[in-house]
PDB file of N, CA and C in Angstrom:
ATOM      1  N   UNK A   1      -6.767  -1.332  47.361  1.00  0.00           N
ATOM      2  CA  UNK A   1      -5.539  -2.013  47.742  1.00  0.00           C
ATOM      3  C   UNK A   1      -4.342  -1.245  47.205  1.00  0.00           C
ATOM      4  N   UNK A   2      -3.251  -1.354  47.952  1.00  0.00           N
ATOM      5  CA  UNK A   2      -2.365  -0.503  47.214  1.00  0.00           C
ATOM      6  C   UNK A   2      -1.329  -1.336  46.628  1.00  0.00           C
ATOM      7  N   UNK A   3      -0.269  -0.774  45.903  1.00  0.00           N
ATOM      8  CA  UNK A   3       0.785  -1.918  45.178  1.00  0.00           C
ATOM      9  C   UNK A   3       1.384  -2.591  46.051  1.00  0.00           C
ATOM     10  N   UNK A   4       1.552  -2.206  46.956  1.00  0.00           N
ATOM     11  CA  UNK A   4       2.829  -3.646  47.717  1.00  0.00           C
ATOM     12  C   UNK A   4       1.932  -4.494  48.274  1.00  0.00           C
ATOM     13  N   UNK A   5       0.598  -3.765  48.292  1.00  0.00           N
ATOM     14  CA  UNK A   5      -0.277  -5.027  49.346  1.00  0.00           C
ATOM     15  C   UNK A   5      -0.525  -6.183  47.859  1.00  0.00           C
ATOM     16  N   UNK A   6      -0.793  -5.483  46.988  1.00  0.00           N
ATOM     17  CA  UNK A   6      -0.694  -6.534  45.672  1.00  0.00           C
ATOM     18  C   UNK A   6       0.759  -7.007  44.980  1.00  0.00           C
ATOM     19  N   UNK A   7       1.701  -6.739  45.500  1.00  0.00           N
ATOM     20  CA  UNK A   7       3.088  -7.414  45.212  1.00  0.00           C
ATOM     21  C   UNK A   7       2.993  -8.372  46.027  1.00  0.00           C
ATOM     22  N   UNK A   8       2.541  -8.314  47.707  1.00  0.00           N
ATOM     23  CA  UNK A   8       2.900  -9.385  48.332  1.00  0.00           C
ATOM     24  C   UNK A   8       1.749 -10.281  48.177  1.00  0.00           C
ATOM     25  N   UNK A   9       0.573 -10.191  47.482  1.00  0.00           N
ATOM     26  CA  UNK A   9      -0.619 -11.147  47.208  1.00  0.00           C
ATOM     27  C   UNK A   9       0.096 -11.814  46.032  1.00  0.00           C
ATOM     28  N   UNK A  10       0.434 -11.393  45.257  1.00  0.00           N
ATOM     29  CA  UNK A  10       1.332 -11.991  44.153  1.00  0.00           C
ATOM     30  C   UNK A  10       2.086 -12.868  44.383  1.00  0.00           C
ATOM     31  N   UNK A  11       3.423 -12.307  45.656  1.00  0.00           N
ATOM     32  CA  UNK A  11       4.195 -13.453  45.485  1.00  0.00           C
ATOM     33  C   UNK A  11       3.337 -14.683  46.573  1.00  0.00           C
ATOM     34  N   UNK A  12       3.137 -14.271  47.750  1.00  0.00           N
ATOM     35  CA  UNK A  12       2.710 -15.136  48.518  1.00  0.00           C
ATOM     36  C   UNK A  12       1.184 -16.610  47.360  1.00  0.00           C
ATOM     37  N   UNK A  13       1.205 -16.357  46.241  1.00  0.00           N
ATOM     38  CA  UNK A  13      -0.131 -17.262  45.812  1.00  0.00           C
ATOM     39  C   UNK A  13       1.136 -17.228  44.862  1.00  0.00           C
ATOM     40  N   UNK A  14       1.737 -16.984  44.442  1.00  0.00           N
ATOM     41  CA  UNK A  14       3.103 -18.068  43.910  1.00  0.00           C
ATOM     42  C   UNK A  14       3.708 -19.208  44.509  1.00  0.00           C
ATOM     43  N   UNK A  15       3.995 -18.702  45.655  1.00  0.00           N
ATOM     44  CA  UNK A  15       4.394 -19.671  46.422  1.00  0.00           C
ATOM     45  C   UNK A  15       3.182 -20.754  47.144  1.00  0.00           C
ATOM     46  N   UNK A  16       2.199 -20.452  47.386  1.00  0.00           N
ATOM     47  CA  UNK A  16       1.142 -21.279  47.512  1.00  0.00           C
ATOM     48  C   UNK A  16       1.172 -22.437  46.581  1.00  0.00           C
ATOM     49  N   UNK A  17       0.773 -21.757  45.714  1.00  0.00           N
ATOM     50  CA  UNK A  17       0.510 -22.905  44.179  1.00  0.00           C
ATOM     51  C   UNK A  17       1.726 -23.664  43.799  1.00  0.00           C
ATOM     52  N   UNK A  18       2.790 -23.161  44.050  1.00  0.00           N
ATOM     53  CA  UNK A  18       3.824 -24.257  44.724  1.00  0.00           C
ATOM     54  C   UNK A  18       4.147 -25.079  45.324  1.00  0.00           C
ATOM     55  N   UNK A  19       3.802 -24.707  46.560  1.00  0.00           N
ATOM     56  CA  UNK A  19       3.610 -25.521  47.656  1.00  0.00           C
ATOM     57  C   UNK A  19       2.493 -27.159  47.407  1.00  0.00           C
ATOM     58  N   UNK A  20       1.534 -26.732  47.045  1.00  0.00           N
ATOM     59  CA  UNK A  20       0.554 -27.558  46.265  1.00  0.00           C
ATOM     60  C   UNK A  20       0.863 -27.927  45.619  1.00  0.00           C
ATOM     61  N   UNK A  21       1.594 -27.718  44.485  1.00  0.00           N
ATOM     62  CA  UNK A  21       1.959 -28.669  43.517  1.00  0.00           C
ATOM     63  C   UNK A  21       1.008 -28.054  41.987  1.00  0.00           C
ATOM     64  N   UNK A  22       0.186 -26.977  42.043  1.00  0.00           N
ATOM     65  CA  UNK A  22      -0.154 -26.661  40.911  1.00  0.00           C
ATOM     66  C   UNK A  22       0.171 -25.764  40.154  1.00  0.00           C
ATOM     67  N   UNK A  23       1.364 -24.653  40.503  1.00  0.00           N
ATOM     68  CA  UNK A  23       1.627 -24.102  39.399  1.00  0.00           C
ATOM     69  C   UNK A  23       2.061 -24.668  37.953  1.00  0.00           C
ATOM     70  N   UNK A  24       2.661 -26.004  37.876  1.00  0.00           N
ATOM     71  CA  UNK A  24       3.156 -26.390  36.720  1.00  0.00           C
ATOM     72  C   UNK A  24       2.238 -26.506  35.821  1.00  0.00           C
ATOM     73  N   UNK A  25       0.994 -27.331  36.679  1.00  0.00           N
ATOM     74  CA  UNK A  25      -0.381 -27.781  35.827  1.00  0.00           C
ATOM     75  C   UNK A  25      -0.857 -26.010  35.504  1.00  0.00           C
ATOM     76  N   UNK A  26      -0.937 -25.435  35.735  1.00  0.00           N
ATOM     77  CA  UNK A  26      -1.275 -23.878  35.435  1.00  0.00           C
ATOM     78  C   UNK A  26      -0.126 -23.239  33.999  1.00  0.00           C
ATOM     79  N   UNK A  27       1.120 -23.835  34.345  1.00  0.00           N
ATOM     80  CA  UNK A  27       1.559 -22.884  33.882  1.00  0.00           C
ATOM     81  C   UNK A  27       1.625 -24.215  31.915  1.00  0.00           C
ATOM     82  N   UNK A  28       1.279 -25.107  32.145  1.00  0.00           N
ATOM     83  CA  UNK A  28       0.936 -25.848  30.767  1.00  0.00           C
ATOM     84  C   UNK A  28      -0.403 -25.344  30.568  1.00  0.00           C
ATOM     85  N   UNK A  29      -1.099 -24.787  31.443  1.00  0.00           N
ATOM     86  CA  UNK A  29      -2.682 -24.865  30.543  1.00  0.00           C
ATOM     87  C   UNK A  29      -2.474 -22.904  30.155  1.00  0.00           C
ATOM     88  N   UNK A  30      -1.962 -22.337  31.252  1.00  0.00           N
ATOM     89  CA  UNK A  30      -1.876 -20.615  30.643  1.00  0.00           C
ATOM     90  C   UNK A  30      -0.890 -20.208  29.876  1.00  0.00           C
ATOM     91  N   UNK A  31       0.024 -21.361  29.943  1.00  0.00           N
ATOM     92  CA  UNK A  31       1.202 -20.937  29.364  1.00  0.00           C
ATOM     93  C   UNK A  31       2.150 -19.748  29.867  1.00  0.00           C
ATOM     94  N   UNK A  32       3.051 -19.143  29.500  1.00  0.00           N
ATOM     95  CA  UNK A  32       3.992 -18.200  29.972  1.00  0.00           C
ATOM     96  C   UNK A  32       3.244 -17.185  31.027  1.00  0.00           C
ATOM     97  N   UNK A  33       2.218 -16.850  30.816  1.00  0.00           N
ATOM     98  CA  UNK A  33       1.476 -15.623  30.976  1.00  0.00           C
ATOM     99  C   UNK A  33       1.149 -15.894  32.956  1.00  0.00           C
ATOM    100  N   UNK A  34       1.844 -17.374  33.144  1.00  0.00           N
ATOM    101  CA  UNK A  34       1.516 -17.514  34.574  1.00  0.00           C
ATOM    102  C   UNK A  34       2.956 -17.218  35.359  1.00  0.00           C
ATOM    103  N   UNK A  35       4.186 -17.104  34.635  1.00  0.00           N
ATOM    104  CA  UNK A  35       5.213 -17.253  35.276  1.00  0.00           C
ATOM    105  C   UNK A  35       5.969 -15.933  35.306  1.00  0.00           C
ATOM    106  N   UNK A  36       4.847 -14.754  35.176  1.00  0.00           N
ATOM    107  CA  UNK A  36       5.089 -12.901  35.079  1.00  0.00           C
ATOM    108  C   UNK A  36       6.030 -12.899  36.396  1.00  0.00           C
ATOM    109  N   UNK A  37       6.825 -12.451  36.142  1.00  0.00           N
ATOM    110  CA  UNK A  37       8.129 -12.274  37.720  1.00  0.00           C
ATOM    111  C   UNK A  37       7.563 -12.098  39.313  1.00  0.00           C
ATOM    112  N   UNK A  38       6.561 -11.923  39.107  1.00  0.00           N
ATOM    113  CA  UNK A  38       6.015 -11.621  40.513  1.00  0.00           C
ATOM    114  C   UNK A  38       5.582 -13.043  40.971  1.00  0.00           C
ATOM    115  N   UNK A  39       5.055 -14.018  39.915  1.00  0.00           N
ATOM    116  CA  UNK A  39       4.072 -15.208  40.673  1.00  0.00           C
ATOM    117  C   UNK A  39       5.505 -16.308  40.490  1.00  0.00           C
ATOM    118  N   UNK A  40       6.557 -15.804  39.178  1.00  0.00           N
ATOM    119  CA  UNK A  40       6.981 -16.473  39.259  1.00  0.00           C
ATOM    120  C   UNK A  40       8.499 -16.839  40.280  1.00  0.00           C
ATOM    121  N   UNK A  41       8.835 -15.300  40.746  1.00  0.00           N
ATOM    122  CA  UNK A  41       9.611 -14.960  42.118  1.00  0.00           C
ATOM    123  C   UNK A  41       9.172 -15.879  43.763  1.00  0.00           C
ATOM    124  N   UNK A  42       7.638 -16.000  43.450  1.00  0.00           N
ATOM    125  CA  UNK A  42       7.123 -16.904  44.576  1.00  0.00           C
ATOM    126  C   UNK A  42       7.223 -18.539  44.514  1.00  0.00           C
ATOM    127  N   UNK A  43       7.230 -18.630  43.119  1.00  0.00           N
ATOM    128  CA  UNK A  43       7.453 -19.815  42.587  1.00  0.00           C
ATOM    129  C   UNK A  43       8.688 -20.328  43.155  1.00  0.00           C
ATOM    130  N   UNK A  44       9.839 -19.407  43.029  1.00  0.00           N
ATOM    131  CA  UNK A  44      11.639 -20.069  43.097  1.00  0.00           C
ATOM    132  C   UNK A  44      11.522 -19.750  44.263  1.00  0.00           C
ATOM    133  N   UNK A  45      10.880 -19.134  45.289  1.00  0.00           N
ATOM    134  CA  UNK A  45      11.201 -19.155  46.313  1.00  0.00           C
ATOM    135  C   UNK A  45      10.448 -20.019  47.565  1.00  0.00           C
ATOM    136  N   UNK A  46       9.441 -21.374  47.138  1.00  0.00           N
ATOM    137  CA  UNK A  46       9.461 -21.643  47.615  1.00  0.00           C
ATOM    138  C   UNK A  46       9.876 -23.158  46.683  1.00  0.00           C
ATOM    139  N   UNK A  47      10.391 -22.929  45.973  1.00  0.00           N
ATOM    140  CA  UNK A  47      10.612 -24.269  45.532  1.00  0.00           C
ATOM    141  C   UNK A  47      11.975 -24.478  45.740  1.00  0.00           C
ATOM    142  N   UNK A  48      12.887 -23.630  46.156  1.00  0.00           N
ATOM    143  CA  UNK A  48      13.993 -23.414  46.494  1.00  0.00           C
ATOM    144  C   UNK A  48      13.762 -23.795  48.358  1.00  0.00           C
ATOM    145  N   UNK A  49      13.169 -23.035  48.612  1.00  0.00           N
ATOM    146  CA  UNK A  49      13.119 -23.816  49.817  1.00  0.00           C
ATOM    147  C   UNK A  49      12.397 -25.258  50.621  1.00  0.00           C
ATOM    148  N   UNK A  50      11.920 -25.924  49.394  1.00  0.00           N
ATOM    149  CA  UNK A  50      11.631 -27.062  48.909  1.00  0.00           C
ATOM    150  C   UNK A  50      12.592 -28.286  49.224  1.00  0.00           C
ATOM    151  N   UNK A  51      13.582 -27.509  48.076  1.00  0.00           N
ATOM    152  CA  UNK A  51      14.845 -28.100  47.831  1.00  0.00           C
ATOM    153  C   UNK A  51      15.829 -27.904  48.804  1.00  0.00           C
ATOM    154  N   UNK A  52      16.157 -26.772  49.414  1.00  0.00           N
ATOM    155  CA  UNK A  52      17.193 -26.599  50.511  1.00  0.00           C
ATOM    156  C   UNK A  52      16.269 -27.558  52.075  1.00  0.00           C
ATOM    157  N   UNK A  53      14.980 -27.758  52.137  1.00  0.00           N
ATOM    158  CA  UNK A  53      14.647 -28.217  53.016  1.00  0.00           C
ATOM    159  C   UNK A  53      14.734 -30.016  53.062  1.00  0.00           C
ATOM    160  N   UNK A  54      14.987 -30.254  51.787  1.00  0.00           N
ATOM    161  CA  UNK A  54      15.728 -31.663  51.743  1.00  0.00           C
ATOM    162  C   UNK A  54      17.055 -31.845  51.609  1.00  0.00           C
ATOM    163  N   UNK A  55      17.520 -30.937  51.092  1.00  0.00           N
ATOM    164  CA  UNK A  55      18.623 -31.282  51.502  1.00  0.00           C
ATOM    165  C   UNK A  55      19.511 -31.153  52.947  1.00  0.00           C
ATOM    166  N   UNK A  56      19.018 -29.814  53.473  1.00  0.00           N
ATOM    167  CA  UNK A  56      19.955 -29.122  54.793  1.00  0.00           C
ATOM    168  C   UNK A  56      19.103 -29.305  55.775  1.00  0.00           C
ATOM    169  N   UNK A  57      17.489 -29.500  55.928  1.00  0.00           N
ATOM    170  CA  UNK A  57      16.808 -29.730  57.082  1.00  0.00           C
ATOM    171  C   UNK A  57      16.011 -28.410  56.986  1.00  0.00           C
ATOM    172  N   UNK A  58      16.083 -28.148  58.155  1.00  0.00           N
ATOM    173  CA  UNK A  58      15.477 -26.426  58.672  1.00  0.00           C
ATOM    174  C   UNK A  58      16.382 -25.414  58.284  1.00  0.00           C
ATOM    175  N   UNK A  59      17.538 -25.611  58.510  1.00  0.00           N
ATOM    176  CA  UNK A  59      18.374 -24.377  57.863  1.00  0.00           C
ATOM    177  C   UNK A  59      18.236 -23.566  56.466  1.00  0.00           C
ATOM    178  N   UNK A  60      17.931 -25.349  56.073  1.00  0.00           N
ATOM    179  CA  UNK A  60      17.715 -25.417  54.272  1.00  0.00           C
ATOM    180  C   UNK A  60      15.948 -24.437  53.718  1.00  0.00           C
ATOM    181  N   UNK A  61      15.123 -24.472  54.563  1.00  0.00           N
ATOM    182  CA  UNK A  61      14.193 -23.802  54.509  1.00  0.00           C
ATOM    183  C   UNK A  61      14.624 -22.217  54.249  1.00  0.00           C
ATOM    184  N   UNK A  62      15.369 -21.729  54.951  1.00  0.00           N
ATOM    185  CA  UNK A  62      15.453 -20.581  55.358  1.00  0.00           C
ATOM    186  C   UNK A  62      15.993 -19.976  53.813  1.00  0.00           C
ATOM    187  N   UNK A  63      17.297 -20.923  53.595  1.00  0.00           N
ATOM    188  CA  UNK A  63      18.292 -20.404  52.887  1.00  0.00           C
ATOM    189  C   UNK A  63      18.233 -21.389  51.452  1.00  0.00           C
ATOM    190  N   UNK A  64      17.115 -21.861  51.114  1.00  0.00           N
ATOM    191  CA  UNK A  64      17.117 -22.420  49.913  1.00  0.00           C
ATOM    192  C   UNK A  64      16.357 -21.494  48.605  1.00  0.00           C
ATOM    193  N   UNK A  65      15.383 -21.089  49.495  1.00  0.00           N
ATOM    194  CA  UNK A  65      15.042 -19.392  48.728  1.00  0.00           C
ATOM    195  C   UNK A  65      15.354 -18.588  48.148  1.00  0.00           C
ATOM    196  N   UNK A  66      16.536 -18.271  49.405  1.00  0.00           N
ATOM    197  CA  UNK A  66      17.467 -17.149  48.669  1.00  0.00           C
ATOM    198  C   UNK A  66      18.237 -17.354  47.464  1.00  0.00           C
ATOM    199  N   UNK A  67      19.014 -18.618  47.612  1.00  0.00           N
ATOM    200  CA  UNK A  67      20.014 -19.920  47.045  1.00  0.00           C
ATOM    201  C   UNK A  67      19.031 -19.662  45.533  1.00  0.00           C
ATOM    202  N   UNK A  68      18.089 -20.202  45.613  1.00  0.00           N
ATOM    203  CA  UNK A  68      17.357 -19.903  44.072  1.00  0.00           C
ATOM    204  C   UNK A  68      17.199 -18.258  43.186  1.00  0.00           C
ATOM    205  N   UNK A  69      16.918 -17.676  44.051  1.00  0.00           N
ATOM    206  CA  UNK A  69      16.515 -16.564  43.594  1.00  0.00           C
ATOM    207  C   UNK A  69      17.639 -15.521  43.769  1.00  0.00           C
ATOM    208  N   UNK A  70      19.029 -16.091  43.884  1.00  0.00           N
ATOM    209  CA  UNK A  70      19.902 -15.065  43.965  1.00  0.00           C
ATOM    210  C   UNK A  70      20.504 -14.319  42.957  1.00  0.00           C
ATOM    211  N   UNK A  71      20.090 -14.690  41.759  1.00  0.00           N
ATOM    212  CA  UNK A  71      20.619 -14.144  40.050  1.00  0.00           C
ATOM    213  C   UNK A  71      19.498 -13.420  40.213  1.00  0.00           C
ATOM    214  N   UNK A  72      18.409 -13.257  40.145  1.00  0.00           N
ATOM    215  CA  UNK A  72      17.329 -12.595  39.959  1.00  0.00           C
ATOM    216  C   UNK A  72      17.460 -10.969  41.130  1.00  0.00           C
ATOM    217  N   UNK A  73      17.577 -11.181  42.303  1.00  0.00           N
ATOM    218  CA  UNK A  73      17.588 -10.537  43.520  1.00  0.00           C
ATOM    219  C   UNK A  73      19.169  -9.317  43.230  1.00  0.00           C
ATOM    220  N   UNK A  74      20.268 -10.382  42.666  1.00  0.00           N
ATOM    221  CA  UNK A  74      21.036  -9.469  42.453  1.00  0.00           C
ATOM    222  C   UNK A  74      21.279  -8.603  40.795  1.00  0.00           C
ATOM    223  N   UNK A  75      20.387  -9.032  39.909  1.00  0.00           N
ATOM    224  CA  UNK A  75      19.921  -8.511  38.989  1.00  0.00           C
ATOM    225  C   UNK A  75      18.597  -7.013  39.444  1.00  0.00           C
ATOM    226  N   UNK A  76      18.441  -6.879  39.917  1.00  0.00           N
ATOM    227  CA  UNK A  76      17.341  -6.152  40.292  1.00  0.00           C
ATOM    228  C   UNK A  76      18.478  -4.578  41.348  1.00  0.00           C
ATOM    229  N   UNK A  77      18.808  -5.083  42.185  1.00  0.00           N
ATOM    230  CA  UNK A  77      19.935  -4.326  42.844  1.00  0.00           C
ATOM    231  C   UNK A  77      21.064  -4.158  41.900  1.00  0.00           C
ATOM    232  N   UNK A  78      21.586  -4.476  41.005  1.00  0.00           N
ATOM    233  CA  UNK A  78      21.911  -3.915  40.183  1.00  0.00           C
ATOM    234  C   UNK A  78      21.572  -2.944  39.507  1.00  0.00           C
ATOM    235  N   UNK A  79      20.595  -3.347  38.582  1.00  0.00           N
ATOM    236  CA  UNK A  79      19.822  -2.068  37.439  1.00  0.00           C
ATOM    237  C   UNK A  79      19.247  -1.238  38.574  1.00  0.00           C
ATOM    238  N   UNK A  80      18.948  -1.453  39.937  1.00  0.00           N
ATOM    239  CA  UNK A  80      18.328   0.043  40.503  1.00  0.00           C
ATOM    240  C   UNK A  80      19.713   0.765  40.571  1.00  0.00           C
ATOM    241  N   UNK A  81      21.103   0.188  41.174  1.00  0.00           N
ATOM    242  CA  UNK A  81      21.677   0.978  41.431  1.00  0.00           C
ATOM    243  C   UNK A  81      22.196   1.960  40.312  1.00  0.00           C
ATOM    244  N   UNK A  82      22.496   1.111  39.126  1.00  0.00           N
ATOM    245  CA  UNK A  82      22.901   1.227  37.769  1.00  0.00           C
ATOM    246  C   UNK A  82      21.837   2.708  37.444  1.00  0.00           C
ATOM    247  N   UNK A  83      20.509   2.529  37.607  1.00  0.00           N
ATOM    248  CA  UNK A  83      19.562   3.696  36.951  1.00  0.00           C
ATOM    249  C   UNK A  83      19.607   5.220  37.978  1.00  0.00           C
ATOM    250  N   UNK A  84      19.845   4.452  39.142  1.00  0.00           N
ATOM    251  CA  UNK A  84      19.772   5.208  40.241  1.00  0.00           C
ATOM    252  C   UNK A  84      21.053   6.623  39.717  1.00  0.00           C
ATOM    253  N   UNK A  85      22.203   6.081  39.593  1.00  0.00           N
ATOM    254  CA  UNK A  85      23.716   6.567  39.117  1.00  0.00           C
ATOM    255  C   UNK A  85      22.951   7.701  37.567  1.00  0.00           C
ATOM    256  N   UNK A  86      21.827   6.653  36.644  1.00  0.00           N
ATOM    257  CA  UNK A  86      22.276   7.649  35.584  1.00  0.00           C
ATOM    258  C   UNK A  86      21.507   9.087  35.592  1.00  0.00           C
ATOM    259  N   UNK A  87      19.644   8.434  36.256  1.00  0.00           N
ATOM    260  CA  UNK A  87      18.944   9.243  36.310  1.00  0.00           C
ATOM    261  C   UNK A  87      18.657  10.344  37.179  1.00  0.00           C
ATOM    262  N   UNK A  88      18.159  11.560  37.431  1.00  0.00           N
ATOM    263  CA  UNK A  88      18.250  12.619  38.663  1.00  0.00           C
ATOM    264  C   UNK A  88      16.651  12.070  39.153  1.00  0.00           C
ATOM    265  N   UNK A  89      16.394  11.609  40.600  1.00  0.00           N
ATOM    266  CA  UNK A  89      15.316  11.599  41.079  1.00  0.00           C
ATOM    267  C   UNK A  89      14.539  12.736  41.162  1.00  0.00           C
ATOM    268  N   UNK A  90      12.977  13.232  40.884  1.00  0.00           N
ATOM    269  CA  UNK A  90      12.385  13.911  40.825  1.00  0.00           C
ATOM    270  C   UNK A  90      11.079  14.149  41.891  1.00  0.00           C
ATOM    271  N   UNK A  91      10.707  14.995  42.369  1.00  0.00           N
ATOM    272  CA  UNK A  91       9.496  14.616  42.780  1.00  0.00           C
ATOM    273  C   UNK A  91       8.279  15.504  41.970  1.00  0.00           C
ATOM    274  N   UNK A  92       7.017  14.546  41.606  1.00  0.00           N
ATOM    275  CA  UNK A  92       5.876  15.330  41.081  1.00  0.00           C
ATOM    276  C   UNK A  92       5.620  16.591  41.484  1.00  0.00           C
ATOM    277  N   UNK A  93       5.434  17.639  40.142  1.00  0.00           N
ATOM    278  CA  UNK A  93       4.855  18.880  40.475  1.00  0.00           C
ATOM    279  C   UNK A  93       3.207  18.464  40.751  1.00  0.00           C
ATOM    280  N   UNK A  94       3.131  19.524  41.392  1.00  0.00           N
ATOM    281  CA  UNK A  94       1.251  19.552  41.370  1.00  0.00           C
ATOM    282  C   UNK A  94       0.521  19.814  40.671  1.00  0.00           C
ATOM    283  N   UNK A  95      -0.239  19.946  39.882  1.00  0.00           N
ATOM    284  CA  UNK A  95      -1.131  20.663  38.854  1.00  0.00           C
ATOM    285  C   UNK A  95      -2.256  21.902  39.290  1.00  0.00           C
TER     286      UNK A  95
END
């Protein structure tokens, strides 16, 4: 499997166990170790659209996601751009 196919298994069974209603019961019995940014990115994003779907309807689905996870989303686009600016991109020599 490669990494993004396991980023998106990550978030998508975040948001599952959300949806269900068991990440909380998970995250009292594993403690922190369940809410690693990846399961827990799936987490706010569908519990955000949880919440935007009671409040706004269908619209609220769409855009309650984002609405949650927008400190996080623009924290991330930040420090890339931020590292992007300090560091020189490289590509691997061969051996």
């Amino acid at each position: 499997m490669t990494s993004a196919r396991i980023l998106v298994l990550f978030v998508v069974l975040g948001v599952f166990l959300e949806a269900v209603g068991v990440f909380d019961y998970l995250v009292d019995f594993a403690g922190s170790g369940v809410t690693i940014p990846i399961l827990g990115f799936g987490k706010s994003l569908a519990e955000g659209a949880i919440i935007g779907a009671q409040e706004s309807g269908l619209l609220g689905v769409f855009t309650g996601g984002l609405t949650k996870t927008a400190g996080g989303i623009a924290a991330a686009v930040g420090f890339a751009y931020l590292f992007a600016m300090i560091f020189d991109a490289r590509t691997k020599k061969n051996m």
